[in-house]
C-alpha atoms as a PDB file:
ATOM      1  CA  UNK A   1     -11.891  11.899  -1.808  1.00  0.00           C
ATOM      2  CA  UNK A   2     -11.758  10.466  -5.170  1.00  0.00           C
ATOM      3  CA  UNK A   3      -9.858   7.387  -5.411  1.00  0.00           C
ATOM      4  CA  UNK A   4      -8.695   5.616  -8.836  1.00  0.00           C
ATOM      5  CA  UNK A   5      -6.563   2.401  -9.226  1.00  0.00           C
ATOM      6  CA  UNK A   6      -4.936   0.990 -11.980  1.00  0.00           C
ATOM      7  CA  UNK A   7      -3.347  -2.328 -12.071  1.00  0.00           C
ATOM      8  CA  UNK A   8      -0.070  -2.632 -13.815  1.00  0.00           C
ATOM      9  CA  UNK A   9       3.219  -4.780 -14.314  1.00  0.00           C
ATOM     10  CA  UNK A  10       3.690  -8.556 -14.331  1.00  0.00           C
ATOM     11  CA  UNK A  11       2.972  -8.543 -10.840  1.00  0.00           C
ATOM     12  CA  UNK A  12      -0.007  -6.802 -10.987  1.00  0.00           C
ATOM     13  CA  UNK A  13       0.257  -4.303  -8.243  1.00  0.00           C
ATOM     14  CA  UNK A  14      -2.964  -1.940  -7.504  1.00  0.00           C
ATOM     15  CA  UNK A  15      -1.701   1.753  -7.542  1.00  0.00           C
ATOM     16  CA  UNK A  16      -4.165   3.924  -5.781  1.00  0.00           C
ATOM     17  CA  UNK A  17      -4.783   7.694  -7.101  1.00  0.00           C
ATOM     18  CA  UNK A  18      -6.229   9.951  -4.735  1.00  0.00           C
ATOM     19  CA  UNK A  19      -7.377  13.412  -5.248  1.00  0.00           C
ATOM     20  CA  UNK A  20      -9.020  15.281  -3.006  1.00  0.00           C
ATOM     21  CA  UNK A  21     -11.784  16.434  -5.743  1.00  0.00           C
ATOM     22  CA  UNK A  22     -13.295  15.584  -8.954  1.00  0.00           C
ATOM     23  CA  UNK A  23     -11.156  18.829  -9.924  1.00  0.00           C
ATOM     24  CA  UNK A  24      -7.992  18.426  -8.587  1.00  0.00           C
ATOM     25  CA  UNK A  25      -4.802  17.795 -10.594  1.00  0.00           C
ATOM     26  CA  UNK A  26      -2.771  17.432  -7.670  1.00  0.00           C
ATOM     27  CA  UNK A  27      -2.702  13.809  -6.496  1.00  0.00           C
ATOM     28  CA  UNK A  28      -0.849  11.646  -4.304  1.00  0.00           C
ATOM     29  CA  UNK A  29       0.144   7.932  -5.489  1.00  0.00           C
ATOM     30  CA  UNK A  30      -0.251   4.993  -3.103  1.00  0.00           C
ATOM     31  CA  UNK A  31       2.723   2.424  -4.081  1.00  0.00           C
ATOM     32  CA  UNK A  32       3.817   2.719  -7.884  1.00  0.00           C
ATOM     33  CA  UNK A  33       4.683  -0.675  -9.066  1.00  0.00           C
ATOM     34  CA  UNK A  34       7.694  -2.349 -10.834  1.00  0.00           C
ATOM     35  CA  UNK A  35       6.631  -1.519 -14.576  1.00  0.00           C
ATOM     36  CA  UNK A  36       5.121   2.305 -13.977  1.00  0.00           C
ATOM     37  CA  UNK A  37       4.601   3.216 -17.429  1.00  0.00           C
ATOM     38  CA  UNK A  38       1.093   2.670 -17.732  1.00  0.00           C
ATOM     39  CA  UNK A  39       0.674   4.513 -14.320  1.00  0.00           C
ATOM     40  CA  UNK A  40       2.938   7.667 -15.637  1.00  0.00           C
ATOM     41  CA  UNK A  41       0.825   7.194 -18.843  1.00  0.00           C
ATOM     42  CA  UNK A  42      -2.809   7.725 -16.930  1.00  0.00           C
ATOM     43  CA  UNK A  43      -1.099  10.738 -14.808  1.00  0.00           C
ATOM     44  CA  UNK A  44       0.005  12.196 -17.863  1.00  0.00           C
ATOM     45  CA  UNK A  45      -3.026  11.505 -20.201  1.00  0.00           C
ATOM     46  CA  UNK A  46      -4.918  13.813 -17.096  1.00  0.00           C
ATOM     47  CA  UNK A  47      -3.233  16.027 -16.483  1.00  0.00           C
ATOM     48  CA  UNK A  48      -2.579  14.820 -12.740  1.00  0.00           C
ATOM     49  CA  UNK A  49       0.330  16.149 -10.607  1.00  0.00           C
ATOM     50  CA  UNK A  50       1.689  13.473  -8.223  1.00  0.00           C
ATOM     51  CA  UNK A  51       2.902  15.026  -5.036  1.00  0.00           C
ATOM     52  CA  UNK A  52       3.726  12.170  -3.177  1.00  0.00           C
ATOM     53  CA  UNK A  53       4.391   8.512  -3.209  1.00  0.00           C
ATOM     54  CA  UNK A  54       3.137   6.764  -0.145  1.00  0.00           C
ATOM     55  CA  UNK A  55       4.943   2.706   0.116  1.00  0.00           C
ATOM     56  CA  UNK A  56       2.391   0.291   1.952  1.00  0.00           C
ATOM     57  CA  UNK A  57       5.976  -1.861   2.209  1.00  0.00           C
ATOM     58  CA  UNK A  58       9.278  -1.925   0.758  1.00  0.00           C
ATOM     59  CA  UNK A  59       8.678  -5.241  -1.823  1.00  0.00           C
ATOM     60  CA  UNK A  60      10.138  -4.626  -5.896  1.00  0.00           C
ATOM     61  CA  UNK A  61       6.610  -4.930  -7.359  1.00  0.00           C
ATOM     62  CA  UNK A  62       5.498  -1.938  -5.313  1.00  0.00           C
ATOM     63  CA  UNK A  63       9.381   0.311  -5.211  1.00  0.00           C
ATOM     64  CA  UNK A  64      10.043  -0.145  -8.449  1.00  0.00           C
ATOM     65  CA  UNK A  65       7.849   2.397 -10.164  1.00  0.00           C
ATOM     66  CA  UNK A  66       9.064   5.375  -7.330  1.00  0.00           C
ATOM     67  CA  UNK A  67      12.091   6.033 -10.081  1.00  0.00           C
ATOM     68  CA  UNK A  68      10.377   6.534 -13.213  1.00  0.00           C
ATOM     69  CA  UNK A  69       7.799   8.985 -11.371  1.00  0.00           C
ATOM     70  CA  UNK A  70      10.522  10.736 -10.025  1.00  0.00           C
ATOM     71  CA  UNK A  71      12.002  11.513 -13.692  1.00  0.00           C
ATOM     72  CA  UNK A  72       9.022  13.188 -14.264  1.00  0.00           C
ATOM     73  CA  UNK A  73       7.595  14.702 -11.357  1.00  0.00           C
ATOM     74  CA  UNK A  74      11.480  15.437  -9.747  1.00  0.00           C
ATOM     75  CA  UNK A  75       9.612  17.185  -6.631  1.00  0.00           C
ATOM     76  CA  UNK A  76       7.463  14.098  -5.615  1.00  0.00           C
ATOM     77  CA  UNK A  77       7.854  12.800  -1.872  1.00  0.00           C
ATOM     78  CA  UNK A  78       8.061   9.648  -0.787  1.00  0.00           C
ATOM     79  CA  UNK A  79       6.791   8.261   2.471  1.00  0.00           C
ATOM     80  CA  UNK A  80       7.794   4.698   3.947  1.00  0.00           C
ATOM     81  CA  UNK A  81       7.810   2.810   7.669  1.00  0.00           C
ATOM     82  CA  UNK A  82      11.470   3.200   8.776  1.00  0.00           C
ATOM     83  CA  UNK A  83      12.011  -0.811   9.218  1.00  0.00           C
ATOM     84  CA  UNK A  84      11.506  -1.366   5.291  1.00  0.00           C
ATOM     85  CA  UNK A  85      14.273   1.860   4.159  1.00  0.00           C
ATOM     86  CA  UNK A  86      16.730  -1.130   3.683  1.00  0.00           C
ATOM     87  CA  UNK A  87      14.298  -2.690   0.894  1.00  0.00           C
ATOM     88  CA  UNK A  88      14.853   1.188  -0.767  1.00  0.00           C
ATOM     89  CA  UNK A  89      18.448   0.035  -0.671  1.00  0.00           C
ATOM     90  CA  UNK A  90      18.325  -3.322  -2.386  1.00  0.00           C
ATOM     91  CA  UNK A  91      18.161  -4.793   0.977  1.00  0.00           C
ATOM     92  CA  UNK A  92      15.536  -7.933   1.082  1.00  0.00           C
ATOM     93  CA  UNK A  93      13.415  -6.480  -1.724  1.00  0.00           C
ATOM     94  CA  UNK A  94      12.625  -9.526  -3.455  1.00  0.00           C
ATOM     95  CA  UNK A  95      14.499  -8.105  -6.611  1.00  0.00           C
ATOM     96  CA  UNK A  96      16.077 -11.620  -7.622  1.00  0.00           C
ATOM     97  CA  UNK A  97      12.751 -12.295  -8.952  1.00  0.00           C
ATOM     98  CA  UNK A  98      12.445  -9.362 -11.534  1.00  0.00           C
ATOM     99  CA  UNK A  99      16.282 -10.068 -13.001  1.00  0.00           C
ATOM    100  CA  UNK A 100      16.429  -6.554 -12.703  1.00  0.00           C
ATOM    101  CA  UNK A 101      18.735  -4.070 -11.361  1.00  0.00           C
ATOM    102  CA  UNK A 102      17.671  -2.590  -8.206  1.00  0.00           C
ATOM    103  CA  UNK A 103      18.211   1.020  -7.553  1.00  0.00           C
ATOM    104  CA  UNK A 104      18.365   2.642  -4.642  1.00  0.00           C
ATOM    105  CA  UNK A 105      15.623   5.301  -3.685  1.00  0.00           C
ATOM    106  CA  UNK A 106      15.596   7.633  -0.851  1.00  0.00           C
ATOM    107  CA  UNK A 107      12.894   8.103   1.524  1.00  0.00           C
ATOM    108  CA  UNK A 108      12.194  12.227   2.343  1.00  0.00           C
ATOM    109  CA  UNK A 109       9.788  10.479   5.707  1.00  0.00           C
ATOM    110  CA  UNK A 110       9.872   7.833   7.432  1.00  0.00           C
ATOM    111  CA  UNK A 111       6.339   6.380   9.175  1.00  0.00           C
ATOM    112  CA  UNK A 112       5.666   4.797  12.253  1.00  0.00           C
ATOM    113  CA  UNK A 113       2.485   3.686  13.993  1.00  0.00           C
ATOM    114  CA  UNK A 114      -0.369   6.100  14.989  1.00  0.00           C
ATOM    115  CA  UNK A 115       0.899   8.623  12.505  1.00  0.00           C
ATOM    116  CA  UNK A 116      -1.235  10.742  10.388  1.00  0.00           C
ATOM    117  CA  UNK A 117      -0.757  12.106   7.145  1.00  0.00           C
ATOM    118  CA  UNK A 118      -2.476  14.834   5.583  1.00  0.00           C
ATOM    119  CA  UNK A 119      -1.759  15.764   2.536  1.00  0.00           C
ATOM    120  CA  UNK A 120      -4.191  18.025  -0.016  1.00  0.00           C
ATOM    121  CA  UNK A 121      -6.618  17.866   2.893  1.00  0.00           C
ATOM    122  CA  UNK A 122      -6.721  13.920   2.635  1.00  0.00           C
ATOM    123  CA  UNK A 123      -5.765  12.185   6.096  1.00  0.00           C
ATOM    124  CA  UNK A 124      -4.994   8.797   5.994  1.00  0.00           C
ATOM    125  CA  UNK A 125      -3.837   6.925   9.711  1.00  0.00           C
ATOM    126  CA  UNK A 126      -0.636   4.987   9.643  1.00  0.00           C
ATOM    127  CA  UNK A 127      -1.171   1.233  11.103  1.00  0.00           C
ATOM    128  CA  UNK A 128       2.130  -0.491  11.054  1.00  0.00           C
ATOM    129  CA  UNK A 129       0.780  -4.223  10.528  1.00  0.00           C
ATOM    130  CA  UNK A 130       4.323  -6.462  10.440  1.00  0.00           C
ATOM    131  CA  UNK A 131       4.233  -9.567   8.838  1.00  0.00           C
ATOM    132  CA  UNK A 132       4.706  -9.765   5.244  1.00  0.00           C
ATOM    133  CA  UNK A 133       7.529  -7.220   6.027  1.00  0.00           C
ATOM    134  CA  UNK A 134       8.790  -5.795   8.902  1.00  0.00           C
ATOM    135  CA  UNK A 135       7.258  -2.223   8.360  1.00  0.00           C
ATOM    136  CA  UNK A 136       4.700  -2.889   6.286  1.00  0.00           C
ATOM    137  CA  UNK A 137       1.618  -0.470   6.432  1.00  0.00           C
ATOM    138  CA  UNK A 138      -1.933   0.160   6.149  1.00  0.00           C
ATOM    139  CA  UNK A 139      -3.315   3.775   4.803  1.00  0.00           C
ATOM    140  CA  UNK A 140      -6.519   4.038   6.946  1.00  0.00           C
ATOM    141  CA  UNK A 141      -9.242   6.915   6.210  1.00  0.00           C
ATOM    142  CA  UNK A 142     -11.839   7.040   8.790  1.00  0.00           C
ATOM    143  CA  UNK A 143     -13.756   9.915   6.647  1.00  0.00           C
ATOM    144  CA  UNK A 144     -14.050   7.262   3.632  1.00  0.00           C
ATOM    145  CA  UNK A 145     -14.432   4.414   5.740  1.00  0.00           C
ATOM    146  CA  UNK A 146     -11.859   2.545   3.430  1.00  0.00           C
ATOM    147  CA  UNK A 147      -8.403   1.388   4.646  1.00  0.00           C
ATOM    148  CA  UNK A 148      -5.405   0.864   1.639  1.00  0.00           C
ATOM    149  CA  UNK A 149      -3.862  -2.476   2.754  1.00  0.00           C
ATOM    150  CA  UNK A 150      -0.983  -3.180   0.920  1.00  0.00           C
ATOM    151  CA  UNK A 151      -0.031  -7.002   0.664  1.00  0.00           C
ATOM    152  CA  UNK A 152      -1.296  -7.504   4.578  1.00  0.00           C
ATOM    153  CA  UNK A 153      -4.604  -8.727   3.290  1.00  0.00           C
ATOM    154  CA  UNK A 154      -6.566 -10.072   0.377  1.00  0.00           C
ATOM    155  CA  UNK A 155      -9.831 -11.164  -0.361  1.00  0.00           C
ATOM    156  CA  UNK A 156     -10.206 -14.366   1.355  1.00  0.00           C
ATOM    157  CA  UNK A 157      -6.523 -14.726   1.881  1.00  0.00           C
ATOM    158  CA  UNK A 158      -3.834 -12.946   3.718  1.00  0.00           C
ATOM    159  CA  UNK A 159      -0.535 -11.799   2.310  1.00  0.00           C
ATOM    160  CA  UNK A 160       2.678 -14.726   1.944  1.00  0.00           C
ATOM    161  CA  UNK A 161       4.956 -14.267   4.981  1.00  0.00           C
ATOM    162  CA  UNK A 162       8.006 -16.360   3.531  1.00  0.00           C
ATOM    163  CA  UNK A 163       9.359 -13.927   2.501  1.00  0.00           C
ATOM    164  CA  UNK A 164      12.673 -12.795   4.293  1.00  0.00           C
ATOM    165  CA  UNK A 165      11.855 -10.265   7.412  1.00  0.00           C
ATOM    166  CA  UNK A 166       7.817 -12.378   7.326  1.00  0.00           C
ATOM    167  CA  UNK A 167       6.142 -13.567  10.304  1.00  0.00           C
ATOM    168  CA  UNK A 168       3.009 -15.602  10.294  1.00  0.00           C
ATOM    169  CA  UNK A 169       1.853 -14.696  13.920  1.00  0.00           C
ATOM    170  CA  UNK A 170       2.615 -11.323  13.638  1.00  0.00           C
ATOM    171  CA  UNK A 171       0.886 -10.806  10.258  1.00  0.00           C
ATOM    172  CA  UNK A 172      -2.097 -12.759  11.717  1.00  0.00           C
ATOM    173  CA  UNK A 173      -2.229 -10.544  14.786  1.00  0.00           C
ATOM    174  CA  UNK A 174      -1.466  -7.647  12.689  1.00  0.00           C
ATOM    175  CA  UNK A 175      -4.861  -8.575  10.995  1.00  0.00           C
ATOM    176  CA  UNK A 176      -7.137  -9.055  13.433  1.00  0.00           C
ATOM    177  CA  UNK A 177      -5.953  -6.226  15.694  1.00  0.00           C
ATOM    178  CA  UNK A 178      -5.444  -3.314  13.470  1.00  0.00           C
ATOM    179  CA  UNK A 179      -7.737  -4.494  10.566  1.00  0.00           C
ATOM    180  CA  UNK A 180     -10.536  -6.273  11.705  1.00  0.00           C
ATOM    181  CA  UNK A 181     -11.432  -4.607  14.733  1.00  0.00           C
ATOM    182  CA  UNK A 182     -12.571  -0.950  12.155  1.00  0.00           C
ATOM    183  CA  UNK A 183     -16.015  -1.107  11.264  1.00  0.00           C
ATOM    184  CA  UNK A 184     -17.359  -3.749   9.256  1.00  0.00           C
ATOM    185  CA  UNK A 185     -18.804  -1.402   6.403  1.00  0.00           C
ATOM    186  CA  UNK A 186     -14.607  -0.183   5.825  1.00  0.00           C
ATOM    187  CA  UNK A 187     -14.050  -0.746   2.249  1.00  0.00           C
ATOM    188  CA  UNK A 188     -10.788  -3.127   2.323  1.00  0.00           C
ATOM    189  CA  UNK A 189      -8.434  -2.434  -0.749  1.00  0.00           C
ATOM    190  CA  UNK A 190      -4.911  -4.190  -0.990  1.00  0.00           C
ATOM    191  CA  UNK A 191      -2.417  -4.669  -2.923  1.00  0.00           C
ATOM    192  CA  UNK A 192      -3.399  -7.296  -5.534  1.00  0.00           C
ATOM    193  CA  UNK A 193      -6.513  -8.736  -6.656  1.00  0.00           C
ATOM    194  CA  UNK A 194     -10.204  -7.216  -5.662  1.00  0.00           C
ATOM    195  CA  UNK A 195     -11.322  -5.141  -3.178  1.00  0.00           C
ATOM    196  CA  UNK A 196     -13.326  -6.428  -0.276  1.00  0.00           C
ATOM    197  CA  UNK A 197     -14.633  -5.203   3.147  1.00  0.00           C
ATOM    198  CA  UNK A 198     -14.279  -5.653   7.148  1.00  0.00           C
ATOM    199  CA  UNK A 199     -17.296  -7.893   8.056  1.00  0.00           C
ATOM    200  CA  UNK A 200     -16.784  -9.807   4.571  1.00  0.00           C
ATOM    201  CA  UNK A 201     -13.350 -11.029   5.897  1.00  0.00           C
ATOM    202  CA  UNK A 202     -14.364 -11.115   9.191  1.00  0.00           C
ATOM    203  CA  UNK A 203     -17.245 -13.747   8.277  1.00  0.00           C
ATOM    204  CA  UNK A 204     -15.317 -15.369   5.187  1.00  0.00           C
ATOM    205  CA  UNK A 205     -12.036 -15.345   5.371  1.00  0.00           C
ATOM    206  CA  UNK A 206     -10.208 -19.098   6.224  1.00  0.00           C
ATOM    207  CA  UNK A 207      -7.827 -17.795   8.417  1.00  0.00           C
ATOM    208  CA  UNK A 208     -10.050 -16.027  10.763  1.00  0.00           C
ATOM    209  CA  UNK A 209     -12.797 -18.263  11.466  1.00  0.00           C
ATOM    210  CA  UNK A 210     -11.681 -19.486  14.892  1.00  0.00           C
ATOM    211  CA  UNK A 211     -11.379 -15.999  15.534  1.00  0.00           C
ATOM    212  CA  UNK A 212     -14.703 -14.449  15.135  1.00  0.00           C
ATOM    213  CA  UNK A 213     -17.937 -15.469  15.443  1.00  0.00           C
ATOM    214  CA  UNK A 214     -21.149 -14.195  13.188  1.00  0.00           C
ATOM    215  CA  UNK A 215     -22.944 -11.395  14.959  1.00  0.00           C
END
């Protein structure tokens, strides 16, 4: 699997490109943003064909970009846990803070926990890890030993949970139980800011050092 990320908008979101091959057009788009031009820009520039859009969670500076992919890639799918499809409605999306109208976008499938996706042989695990939203996600790919973690975790930090629908215990369980307990070589990338991995957090990060112990 090749994966490529750009960083775009004010909030600067990670988008994830994966193709299944050096060779491969055909793509599929982890989150896409709030300003997407620079991400339709790269797609464009090679050539790339985004089939889907899979949402780690339903927040604007991760929706936002779903609209201007779909005017120009009309066929591309998106994919997001059923308890954030009211964010896709304006719902709790944390809009206010763009000053932006908020369109709605429609989901073709919903996620839940334990499910796996496959597409253009790429399978990535659903893990529904609540917390910073109610169905927010992590992409998990056993083959690359790398798990896509949305705003759930970051480098030495975890991801805000005062946000409306956030819950501190259940992020923090989320964590250590769906996260932290994959191998400690899994590459760990979120949603903003650098990547990082399983035993780095594990041994690092503040809010899990009561938690685990060094091996």
């Amino acid at each position: 699997m090749i994966i490529e990320m750009l960083t775009i908008g004010s909030f600067e979101t990670n988008c994830y490109i994966l193709r299944s091959s050096s060779s491969s057009k055909d793509c599929l788009v982890i989150d896409a943003g709030l300003e997407a031009q620079p991400l339709v820009n790269y797609l464009l520039h090679n050539n790339y064909n985004p089939l889907s859009v899979i949402l780690t969670h339903g927040h604007v500076d991760h929706i936002t970009g779903v609209e201007l992919l779909r005017q120009n890639w009309p066929k591309l799918k998106i994919y997001i846990h059923k308890l954030d499809v009211p964010m896709l409605e304006g719902i709790d999306n944390l809009s206010e803070l763009t000053g932006l109208p908020q369109k709605k976008i429609k989901a073709d499938f919903l996620l839940e926990d334990g499910q796996l996706i496959e597409i253009l042989g790429i399978k990535l695990k659903v893990l529904h890890t609540p917390g910073h939203s109610p169905g927010s996600i992590c992409l998990y790919s056993q083959d690359e030993k790398t798990i896509f973690v949305g705003d759930t975790l970051f480098e030495g930090s975890v991801g805000r949970t005062d946000f409306p629908g956030g819950s501190t215990e259940q992020l923090l369980n989320s964590i250590k139980e769906k996260i932290l307990t994959l191998p400690g070589n899994t590459k760990i990338l979120p949603g903003h800011g650098p990547a990082t991995t399983v035993a780095k957090e594990k041994k690092f990060n503040p809010f899990f050092e009561d938690f685990f112990c060094e091996d």
